[in-house]
N, C-alpha and C. Protein backbone atom coordinates (compact mmCIF):
# COMPACT_ATOMS: atom_id res chain seq x y z
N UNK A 1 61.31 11.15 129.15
CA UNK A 1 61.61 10.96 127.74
C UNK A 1 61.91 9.48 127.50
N UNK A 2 61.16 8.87 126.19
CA UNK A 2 61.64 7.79 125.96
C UNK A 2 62.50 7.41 125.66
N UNK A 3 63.24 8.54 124.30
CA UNK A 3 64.99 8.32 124.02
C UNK A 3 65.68 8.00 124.95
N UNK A 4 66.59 6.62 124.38
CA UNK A 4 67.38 6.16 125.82
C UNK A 4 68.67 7.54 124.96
N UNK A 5 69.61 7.38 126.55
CA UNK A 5 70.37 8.71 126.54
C UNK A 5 71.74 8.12 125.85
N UNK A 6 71.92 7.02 125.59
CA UNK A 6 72.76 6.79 124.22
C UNK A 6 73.15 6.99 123.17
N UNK A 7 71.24 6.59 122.81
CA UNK A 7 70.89 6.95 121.05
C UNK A 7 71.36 8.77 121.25
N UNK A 8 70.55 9.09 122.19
CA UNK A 8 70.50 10.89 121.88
C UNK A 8 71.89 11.59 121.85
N UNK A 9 72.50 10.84 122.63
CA UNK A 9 74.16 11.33 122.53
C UNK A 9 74.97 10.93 121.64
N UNK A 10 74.76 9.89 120.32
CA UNK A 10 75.49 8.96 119.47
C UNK A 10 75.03 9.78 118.54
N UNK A 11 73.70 10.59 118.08
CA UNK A 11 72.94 11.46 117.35
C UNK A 11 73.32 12.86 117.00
N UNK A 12 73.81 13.40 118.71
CA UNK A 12 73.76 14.31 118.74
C UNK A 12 75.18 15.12 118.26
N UNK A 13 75.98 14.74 118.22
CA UNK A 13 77.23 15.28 117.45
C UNK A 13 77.22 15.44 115.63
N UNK A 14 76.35 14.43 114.97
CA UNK A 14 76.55 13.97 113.85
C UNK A 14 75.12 15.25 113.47
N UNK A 15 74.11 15.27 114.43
CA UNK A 15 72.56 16.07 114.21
C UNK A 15 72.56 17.44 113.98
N UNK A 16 73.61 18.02 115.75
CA UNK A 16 73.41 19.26 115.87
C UNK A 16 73.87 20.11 114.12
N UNK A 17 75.12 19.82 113.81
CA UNK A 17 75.94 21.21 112.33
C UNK A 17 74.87 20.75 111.86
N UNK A 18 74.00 19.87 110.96
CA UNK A 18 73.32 19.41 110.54
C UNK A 18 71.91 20.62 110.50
N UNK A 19 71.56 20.72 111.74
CA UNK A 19 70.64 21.60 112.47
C UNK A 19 71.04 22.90 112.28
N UNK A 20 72.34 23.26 112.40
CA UNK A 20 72.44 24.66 112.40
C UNK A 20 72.64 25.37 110.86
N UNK A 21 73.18 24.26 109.94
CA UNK A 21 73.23 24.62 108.62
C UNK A 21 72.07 24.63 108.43
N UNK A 22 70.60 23.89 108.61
CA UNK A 22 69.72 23.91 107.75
C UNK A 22 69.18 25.31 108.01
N UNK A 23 68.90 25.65 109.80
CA UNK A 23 68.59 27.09 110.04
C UNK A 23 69.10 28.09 109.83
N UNK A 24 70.51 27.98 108.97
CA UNK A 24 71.10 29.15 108.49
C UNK A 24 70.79 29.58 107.17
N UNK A 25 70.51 28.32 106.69
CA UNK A 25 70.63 28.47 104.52
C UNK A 25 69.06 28.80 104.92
N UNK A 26 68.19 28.31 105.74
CA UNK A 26 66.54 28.55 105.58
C UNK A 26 66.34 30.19 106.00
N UNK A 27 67.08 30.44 106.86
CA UNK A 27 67.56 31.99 106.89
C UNK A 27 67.58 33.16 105.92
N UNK A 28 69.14 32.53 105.41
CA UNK A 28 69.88 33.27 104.25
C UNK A 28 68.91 33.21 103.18
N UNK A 29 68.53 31.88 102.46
CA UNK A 29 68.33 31.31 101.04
C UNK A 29 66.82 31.63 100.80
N UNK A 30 65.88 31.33 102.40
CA UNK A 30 64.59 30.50 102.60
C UNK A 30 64.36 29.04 101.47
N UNK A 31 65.34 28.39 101.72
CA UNK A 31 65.80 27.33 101.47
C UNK A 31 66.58 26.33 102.28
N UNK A 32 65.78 24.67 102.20
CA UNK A 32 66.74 23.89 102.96
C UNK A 32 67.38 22.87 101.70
N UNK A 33 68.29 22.88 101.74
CA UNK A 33 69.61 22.42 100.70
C UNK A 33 68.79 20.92 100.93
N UNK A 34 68.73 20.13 100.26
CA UNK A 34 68.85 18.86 99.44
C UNK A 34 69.57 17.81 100.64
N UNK A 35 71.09 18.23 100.32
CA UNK A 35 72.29 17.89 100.50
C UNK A 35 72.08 17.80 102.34
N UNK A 36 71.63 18.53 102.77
CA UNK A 36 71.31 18.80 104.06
C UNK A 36 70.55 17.72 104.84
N UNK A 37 69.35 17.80 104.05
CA UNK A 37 68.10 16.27 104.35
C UNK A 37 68.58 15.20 103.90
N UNK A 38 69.80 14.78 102.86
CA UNK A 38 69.72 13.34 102.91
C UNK A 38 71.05 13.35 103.79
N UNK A 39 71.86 14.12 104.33
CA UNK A 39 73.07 13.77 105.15
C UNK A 39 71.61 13.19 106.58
N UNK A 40 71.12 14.13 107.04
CA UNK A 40 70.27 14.09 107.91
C UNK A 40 69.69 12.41 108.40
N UNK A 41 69.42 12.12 106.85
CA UNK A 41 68.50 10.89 106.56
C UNK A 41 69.89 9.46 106.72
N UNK A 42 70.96 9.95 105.98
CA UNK A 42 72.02 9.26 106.55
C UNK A 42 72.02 8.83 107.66
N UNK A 43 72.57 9.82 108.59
CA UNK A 43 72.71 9.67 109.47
C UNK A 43 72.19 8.84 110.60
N UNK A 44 71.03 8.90 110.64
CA UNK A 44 70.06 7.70 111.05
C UNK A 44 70.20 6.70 110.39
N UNK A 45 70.48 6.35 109.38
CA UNK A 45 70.68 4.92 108.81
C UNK A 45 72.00 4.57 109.42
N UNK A 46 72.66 5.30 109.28
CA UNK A 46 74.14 4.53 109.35
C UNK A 46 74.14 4.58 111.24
N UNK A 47 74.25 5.39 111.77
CA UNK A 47 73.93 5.78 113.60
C UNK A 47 73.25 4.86 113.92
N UNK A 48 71.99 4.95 113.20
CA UNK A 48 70.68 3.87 114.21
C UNK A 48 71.24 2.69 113.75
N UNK A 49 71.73 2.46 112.48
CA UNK A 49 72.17 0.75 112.79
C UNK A 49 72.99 0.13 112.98
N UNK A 50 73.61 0.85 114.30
CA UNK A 50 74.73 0.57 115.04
C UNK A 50 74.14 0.50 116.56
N UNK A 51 73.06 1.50 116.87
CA UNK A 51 72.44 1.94 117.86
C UNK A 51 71.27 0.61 118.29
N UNK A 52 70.23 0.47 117.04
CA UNK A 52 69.31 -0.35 116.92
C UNK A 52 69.73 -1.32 116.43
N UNK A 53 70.13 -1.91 116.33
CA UNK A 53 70.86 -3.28 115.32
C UNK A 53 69.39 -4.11 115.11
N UNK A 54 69.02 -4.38 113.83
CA UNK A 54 67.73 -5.17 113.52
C UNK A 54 68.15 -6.54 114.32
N UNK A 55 69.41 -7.32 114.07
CA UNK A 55 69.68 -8.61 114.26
C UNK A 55 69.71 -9.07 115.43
N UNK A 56 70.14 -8.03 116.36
CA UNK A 56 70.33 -8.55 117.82
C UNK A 56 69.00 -8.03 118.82
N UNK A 57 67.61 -7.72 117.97
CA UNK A 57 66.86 -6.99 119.26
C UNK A 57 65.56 -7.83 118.87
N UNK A 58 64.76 -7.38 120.24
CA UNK A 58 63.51 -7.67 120.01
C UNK A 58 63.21 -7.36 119.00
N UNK A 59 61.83 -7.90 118.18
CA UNK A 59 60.59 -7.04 117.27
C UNK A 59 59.49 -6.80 118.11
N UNK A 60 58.94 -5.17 117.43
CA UNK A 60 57.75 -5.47 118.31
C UNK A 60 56.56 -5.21 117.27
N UNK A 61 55.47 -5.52 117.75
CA UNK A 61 54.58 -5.56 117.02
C UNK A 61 53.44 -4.09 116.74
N UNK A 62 52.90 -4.13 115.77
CA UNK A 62 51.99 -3.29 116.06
C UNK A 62 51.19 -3.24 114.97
N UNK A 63 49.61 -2.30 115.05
CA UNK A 63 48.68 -2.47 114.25
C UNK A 63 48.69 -1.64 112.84
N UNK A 64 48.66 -2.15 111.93
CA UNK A 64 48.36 -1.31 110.85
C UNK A 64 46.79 -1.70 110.07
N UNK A 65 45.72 -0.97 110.46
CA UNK A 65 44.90 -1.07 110.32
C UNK A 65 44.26 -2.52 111.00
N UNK A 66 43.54 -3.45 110.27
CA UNK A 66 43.29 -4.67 110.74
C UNK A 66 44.39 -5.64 111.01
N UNK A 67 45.86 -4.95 110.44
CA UNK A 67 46.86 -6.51 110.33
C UNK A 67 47.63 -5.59 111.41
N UNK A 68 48.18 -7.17 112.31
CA UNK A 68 49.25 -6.56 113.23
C UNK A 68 50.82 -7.63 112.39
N UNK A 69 51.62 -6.36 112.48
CA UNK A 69 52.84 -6.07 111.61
C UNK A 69 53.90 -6.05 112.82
N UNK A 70 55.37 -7.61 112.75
CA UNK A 70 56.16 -7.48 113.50
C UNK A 70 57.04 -6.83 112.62
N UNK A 71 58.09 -5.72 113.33
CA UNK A 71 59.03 -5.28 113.02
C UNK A 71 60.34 -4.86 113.81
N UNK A 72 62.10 -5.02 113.71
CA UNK A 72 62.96 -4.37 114.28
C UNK A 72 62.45 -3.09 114.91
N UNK A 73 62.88 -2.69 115.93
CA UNK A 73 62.73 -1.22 116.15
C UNK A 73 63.38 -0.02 115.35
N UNK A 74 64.05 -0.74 114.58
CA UNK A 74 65.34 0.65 113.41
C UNK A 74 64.10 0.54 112.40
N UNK A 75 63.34 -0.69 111.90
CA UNK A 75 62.64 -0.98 110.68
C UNK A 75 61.44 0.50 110.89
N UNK A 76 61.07 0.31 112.52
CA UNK A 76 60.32 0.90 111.99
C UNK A 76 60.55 2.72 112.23
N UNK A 77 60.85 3.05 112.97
CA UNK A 77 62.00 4.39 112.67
C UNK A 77 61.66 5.00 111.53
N UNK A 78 62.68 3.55 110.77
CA UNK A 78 62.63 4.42 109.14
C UNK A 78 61.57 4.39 108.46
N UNK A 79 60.17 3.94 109.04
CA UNK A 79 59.08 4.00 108.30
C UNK A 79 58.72 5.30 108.41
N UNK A 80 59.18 6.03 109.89
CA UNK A 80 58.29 7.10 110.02
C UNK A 80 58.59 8.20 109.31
N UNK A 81 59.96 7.54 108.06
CA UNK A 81 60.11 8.53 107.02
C UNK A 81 59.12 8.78 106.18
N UNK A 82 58.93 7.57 105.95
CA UNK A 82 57.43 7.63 104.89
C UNK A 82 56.49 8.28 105.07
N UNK A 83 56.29 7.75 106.45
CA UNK A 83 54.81 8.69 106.64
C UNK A 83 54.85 9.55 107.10
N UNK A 84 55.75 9.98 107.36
CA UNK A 84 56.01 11.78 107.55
C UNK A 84 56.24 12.93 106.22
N UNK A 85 56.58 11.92 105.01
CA UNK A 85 57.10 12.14 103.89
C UNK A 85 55.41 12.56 103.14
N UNK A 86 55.02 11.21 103.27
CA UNK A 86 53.81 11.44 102.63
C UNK A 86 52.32 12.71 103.20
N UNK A 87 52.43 12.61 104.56
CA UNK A 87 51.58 13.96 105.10
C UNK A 87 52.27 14.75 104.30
N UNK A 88 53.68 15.46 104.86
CA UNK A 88 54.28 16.84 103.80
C UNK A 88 54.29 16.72 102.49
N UNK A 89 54.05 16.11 101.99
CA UNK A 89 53.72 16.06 100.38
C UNK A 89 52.31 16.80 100.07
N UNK A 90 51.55 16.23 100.97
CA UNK A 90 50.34 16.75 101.20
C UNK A 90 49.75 18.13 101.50
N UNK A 91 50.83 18.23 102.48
CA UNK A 91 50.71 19.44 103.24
C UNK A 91 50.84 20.67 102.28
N UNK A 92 52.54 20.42 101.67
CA UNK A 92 53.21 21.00 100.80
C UNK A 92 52.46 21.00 99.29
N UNK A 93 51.04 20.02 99.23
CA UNK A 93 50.41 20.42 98.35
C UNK A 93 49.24 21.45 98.28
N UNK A 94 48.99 21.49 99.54
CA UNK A 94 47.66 22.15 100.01
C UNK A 94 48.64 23.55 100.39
N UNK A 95 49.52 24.10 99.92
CA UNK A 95 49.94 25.14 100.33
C UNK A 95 50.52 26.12 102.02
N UNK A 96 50.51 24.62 102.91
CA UNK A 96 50.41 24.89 104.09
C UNK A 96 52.17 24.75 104.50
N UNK A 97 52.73 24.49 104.17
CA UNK A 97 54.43 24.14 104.11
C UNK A 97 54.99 24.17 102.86
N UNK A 98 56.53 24.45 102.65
CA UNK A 98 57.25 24.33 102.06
C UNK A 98 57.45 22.93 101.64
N UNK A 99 58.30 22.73 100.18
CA UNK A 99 58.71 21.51 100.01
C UNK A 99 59.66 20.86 101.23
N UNK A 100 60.60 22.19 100.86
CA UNK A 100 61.88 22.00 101.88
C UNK A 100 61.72 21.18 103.58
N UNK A 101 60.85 22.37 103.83
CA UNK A 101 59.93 21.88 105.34
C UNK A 101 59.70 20.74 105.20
N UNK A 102 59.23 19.68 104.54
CA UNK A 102 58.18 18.48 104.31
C UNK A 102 59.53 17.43 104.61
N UNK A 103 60.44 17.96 103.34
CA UNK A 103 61.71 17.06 103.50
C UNK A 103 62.40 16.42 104.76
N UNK A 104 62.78 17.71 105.70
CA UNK A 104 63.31 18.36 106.70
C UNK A 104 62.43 17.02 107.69
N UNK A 105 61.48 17.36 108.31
CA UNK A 105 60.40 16.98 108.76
C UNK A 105 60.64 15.62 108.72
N UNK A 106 60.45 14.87 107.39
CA UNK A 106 60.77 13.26 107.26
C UNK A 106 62.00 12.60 107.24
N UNK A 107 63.17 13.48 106.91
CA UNK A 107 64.47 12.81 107.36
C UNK A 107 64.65 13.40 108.96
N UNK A 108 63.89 14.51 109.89
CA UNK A 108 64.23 14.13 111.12
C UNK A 108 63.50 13.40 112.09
N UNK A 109 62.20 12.54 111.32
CA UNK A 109 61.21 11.36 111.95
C UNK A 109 61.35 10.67 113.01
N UNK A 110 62.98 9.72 112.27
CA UNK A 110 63.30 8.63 112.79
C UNK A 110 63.75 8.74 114.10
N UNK A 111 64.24 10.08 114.11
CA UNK A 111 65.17 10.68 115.62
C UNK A 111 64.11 10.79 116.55
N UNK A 112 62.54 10.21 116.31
CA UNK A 112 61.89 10.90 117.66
C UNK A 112 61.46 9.53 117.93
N UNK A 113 61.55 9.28 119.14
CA UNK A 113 61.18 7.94 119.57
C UNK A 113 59.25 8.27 120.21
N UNK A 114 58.92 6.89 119.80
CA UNK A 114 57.44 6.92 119.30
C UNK A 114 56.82 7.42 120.47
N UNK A 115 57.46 7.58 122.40
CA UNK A 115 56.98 7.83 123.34
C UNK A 115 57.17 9.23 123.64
N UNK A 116 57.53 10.34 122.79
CA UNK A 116 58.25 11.38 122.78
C UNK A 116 57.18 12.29 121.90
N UNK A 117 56.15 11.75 121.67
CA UNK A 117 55.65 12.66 120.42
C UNK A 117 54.88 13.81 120.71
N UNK A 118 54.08 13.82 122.02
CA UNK A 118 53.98 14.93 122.72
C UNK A 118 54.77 15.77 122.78
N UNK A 119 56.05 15.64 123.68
CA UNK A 119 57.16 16.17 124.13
C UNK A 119 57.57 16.86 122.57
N UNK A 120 57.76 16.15 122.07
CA UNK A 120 58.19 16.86 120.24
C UNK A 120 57.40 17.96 119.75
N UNK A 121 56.10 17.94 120.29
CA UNK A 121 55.37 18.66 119.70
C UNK A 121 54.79 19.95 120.39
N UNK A 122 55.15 19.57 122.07
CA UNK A 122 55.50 20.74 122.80
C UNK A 122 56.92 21.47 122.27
N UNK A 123 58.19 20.98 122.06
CA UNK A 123 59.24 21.92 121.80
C UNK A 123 59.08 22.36 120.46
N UNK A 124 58.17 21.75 119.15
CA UNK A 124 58.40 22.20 118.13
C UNK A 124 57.36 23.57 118.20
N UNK A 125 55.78 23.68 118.88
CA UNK A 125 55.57 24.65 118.73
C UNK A 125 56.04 25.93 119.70
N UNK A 126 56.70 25.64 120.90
CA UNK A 126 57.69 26.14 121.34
C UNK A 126 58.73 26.94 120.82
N UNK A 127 59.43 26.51 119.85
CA UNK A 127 61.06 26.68 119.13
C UNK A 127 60.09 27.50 117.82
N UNK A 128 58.97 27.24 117.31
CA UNK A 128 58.47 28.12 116.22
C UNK A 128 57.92 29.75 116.77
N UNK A 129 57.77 29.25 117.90
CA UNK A 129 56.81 31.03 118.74
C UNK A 129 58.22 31.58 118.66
N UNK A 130 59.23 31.32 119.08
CA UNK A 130 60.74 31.49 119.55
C UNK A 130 61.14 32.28 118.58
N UNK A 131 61.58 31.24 117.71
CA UNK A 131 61.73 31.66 116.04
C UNK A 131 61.33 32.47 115.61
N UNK A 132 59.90 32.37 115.62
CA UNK A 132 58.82 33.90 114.37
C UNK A 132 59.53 34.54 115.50
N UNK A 133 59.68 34.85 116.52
CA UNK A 133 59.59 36.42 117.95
C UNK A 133 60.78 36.96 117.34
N UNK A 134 62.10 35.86 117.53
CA UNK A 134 63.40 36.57 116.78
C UNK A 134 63.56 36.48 115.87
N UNK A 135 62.83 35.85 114.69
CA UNK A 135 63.46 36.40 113.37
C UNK A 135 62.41 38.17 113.28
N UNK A 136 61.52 38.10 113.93
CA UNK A 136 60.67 39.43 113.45
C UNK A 136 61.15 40.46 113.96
N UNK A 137 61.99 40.22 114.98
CA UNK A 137 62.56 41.30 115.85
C UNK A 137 63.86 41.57 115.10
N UNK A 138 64.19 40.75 114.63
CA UNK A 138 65.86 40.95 114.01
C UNK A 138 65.63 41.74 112.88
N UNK A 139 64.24 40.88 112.27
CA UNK A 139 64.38 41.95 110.82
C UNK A 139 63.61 42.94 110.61
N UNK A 140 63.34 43.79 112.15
CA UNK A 140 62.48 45.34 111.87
C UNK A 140 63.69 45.92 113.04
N UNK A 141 65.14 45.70 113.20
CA UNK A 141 65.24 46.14 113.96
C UNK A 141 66.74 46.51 113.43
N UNK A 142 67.80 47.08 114.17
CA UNK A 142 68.99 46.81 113.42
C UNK A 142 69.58 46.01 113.41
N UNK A 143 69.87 44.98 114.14
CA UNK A 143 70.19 43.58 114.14
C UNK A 143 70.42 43.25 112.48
N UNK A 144 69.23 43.51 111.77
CA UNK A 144 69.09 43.11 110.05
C UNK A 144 70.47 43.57 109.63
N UNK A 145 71.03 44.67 110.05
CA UNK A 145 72.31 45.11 109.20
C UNK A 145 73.60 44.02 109.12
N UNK A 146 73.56 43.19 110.39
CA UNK A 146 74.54 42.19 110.88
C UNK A 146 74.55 41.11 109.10
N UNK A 147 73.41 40.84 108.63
CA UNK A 147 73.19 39.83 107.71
C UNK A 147 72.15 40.53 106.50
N UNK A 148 72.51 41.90 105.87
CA UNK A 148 71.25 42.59 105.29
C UNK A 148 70.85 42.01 104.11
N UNK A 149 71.93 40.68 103.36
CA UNK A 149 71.54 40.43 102.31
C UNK A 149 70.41 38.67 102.24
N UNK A 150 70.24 38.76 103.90
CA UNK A 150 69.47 37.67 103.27
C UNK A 150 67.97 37.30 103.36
N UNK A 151 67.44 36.71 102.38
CA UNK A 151 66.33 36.47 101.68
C UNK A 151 65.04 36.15 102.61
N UNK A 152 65.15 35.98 103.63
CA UNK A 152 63.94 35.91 104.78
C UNK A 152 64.06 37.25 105.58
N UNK A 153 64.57 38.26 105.13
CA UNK A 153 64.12 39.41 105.48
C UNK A 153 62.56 40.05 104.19
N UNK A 154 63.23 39.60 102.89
CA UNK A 154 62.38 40.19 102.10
C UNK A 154 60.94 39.64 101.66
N UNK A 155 60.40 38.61 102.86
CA UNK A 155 59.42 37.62 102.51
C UNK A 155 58.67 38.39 103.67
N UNK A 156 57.57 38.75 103.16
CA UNK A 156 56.76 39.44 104.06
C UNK A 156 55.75 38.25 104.80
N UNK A 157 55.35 37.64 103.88
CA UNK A 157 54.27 36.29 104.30
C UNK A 157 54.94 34.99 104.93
N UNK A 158 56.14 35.16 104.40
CA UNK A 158 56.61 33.72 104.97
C UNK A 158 57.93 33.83 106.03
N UNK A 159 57.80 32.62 106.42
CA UNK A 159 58.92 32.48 107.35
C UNK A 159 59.91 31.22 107.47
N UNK A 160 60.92 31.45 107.56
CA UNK A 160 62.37 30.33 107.46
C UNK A 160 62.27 29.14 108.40
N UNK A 161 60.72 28.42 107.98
CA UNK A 161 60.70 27.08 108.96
C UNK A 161 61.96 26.37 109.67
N UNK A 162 63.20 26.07 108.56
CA UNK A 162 63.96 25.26 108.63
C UNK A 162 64.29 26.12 110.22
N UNK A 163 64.71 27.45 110.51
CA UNK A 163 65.05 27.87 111.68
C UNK A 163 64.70 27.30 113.07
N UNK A 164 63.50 27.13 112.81
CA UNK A 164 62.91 26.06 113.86
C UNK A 164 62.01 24.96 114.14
N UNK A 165 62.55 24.56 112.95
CA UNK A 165 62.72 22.86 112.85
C UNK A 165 63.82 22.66 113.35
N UNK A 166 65.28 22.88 112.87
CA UNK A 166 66.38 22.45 113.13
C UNK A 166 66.47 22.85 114.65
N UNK A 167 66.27 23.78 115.32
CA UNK A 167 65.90 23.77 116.39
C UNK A 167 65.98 23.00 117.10
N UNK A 168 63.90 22.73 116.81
CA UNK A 168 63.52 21.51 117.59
C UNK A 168 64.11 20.24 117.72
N UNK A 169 64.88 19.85 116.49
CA UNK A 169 65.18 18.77 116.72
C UNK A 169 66.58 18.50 117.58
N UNK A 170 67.17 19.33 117.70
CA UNK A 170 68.42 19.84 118.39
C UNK A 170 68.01 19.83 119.71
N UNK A 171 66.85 20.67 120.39
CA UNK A 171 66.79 20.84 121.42
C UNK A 171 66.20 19.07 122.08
N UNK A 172 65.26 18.44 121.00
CA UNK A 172 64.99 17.43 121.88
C UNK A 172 66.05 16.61 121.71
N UNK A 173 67.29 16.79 120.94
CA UNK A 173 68.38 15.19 121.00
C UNK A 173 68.90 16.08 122.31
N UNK A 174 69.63 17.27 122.70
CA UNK A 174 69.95 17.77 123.45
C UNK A 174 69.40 17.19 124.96
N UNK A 175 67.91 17.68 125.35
CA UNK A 175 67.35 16.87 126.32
C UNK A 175 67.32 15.78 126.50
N UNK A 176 67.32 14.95 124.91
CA UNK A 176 67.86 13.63 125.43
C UNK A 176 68.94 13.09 125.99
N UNK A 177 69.57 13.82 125.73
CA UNK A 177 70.96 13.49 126.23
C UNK A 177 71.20 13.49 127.91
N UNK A 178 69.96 14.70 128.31
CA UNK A 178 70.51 14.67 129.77
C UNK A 178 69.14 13.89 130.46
N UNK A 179 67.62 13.98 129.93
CA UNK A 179 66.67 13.31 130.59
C UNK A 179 66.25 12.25 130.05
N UNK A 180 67.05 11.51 128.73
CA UNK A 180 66.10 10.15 128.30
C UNK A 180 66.77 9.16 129.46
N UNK A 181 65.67 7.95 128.57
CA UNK A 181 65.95 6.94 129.74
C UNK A 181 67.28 6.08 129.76
C-alpha cells in the first residue's frame, strides 16, 4: 500500500463514525445526509493539511493532457474531488448511481492515495458482493424484525450503496494503518 501509515491512522479516527453513519442513514433512509459528505470532505482538508503541508513538501508533476502541471501533493488529493465529482454527476445522470453515492464517492477521493487504486477497487467491489449478500439475507430473513422500519428493506431494485462505500473506505484506512508504507 502506498498510504504511508500516518496519514491512515491521523484519518482513521476522524473517517471511521463518519463511515458508519453514512452506512446506517443509507440503510435506514436509502439516503446519505449532506451533512455527512461535507464533514467527510472536511476532514481531509483540515487532516491532510497538517499531514501534507503544501509549504514544506515536494511538488510533483504530472500530465494533464499535453501540459505537464506542478502541484503540492494535498493540491492534488483535492482535485480528485473534482474529478470524481464530475464522473458521478455523470453517472448519477445516466441513471447508474445515486446522487448521494456520487457525493460520497468524491468527498472520500482524496483518502486514496494515487498508488492504491487497484487495491481500492479490489476492496470496493469486495465490500459491495459483502453488502448486497447481507443486506439480502437480513431482509428476507428475520434479522429484518431487529430494524423493520427501515427504507432499504422496501426497495426491491435498489440497494443502500452508502453501506458499502463507507465500508470500503474504512476497510482501506484500516489496512492502512497496519500495511501502508
Amino acid at each position: 500500500m502506498t498510504i504511508p501509515v500516518v496519514a491512515a491512522a491521523w484519518f482513521l479516527p476522524f473517517v471511521l463514525p463518519i463511515c458508519i453513519y453514512v452506512a446506517f442513514t443509507d440503510m435506514r433512509d436509502m439516503l446519505i445526509k449532506n451533512h455527512a459528505v461535507v464533514a467527510l470532505a472536511v476532514v481531509f482538508v483540515v487532516v491532510g493539511l497538517f499531514l501534507l503541508p503544501p509549504w514544506s513538501m515536494d511538488w510533483t508533476a504530472s500530465q494533464i493532457g499535453p501540459v505537464t502541471v506542478s502541484l503540492p501533493p494535498y493540491i492534488w488529493h483535492l482535485l480528485h474531488i473534482v474529478v470524481v465529482l464530475i464522473a458521478g454527476v455523470i453517472l448519477n445522470a445516466a441513471g447508474v448511481m445515486g446522487a448521494g453515492d456520487a457525493k460520497f464517492l468524491a468527498a472520500a477521493a482524496p483518502f486514496i492515495w494515487p498508488g492504491d487504486y487497484m487495491l481500492i477497487m479490489f476492496i470496493l467491489i469486495s465490500t459491495t458482493v459483502a453488502a448486497f449478500a447481507t443486506h439480502r439475507l437480513a431482509k428476507n430473513t428475520a434479522l429484518r424484525s431487529i430494524a423493520p422500519d427501515w427504507e432499504s428493506w422496501n426497495r426491491s431494485h435498489q440497494f443502500p450503496m452508502g453501506f458499502s462505500l463507507g465500508g470500503s473506505l474504512a476497510i482501506y484506512l484500516i489496512l492502512g494503518t497496519v500495511y501502508g508504507s
